[in-house]
PDB file of N, CA and C in Angstrom:
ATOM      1  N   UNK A   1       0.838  -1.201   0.000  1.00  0.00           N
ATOM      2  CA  UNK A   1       0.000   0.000   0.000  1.00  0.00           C
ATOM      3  C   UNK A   1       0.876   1.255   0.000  1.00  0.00           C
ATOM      4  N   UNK A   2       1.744   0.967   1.035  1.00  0.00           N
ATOM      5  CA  UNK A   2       2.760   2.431   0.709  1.00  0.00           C
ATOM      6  C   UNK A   2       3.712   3.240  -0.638  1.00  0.00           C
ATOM      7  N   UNK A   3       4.121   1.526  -1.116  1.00  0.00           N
ATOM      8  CA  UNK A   3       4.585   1.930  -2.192  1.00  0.00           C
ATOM      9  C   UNK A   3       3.725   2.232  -3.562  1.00  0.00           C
ATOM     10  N   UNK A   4       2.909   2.244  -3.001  1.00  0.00           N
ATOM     11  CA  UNK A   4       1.534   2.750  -4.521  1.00  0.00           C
ATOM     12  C   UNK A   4       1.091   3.929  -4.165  1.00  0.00           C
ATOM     13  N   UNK A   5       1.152   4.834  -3.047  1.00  0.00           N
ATOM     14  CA  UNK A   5       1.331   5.530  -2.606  1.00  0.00           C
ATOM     15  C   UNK A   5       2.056   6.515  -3.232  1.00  0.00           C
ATOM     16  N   UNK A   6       3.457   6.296  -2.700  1.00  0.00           N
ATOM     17  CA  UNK A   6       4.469   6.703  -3.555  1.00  0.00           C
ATOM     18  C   UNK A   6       4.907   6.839  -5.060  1.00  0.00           C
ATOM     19  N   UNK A   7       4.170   6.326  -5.539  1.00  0.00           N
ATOM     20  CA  UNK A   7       4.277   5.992  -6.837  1.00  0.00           C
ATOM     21  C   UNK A   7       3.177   7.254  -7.469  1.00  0.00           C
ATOM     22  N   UNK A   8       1.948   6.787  -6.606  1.00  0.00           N
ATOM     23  CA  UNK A   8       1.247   7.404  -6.871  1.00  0.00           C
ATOM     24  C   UNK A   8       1.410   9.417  -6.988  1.00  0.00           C
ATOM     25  N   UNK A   9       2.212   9.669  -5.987  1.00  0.00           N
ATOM     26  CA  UNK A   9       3.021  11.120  -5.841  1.00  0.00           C
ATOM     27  C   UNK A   9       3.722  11.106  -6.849  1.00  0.00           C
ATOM     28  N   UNK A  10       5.013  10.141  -7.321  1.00  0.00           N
ATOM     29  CA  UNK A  10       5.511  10.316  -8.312  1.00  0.00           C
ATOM     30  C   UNK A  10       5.017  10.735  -9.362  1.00  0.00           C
ATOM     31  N   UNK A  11       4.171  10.003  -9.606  1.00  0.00           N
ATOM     32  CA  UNK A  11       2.935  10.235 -11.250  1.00  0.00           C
ATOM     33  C   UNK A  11       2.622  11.463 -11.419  1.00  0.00           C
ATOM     34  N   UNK A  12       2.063  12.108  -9.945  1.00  0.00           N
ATOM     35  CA  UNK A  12       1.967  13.842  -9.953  1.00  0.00           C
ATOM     36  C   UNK A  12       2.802  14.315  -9.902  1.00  0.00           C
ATOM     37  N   UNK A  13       3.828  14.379  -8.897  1.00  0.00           N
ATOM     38  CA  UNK A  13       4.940  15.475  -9.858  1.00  0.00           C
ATOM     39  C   UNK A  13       5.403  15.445 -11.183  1.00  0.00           C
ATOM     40  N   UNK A  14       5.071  13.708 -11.812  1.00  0.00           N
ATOM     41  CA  UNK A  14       5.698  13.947 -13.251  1.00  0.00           C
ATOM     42  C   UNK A  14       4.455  14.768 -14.043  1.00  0.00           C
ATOM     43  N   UNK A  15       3.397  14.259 -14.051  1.00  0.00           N
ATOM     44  CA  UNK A  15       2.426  15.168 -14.688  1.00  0.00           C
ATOM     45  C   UNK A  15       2.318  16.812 -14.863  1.00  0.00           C
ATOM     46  N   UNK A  16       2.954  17.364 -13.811  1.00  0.00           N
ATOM     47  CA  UNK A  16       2.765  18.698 -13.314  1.00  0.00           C
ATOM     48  C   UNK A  16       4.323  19.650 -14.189  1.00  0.00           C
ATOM     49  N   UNK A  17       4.607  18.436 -14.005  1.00  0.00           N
ATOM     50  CA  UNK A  17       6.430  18.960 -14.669  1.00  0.00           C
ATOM     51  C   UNK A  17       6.217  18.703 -16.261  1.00  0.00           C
ATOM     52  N   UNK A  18       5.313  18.068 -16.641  1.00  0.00           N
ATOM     53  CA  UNK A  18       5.315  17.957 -18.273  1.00  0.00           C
ATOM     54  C   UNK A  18       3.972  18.643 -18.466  1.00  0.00           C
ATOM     55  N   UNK A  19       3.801  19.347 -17.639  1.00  0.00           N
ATOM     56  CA  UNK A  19       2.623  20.844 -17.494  1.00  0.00           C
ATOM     57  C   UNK A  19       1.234  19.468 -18.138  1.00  0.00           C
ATOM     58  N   UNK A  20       1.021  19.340 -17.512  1.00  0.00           N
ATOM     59  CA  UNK A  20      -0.996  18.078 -17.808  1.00  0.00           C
ATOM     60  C   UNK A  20      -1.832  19.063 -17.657  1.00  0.00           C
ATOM     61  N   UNK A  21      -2.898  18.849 -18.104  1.00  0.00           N
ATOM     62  CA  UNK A  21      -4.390  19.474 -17.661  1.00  0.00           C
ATOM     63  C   UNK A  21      -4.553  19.231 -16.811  1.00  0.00           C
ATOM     64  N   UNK A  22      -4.678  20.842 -16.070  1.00  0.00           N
ATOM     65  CA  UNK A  22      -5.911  20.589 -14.514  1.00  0.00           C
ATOM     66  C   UNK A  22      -6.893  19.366 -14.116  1.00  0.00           C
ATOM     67  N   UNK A  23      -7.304  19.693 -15.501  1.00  0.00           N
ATOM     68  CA  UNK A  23      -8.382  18.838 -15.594  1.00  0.00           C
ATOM     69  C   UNK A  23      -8.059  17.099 -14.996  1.00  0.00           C
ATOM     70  N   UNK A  24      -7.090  16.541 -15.187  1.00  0.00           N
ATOM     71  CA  UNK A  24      -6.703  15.316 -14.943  1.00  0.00           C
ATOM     72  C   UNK A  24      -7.190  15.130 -13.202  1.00  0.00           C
ATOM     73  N   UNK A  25      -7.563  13.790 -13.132  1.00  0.00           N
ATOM     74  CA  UNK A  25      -7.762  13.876 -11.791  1.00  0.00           C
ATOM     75  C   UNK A  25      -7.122  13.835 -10.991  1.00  0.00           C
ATOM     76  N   UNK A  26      -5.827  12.945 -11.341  1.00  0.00           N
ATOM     77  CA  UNK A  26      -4.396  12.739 -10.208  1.00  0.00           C
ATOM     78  C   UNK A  26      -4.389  14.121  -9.563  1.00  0.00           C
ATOM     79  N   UNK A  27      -4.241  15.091 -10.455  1.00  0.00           N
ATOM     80  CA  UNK A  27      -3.690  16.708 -10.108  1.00  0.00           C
ATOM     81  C   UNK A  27      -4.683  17.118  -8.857  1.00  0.00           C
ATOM     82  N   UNK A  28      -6.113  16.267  -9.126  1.00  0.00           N
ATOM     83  CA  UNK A  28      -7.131  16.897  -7.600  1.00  0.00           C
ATOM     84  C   UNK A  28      -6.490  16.252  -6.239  1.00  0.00           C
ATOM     85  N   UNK A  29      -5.788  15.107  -6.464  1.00  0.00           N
ATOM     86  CA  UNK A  29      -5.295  14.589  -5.148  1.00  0.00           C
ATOM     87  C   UNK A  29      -4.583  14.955  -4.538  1.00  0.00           C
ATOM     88  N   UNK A  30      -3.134  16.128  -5.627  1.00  0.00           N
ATOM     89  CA  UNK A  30      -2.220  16.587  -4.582  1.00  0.00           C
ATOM     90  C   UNK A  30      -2.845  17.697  -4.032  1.00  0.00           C
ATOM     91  N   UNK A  31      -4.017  17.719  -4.168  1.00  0.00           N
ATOM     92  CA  UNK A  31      -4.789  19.123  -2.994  1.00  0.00           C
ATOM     93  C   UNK A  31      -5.113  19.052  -1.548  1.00  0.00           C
TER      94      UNK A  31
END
């Protein structure tokens, strides 16, 4: 569980750094 977690953070900072749509939902989680 933790490491999906983590992974899961990873995915958002990569998304955010290759500029994604707001719109994506990952991006609502790092809120």
């Amino acid at each position: 569980m933790r490491q999906r977690i983590v992974a899961l953070n990873a995915a958002i900072r990569h998304h955010r750094l290759i500029g994604a749509p707001v719109k994506r939902p990952l991006i609502a989680y790092d809120h």
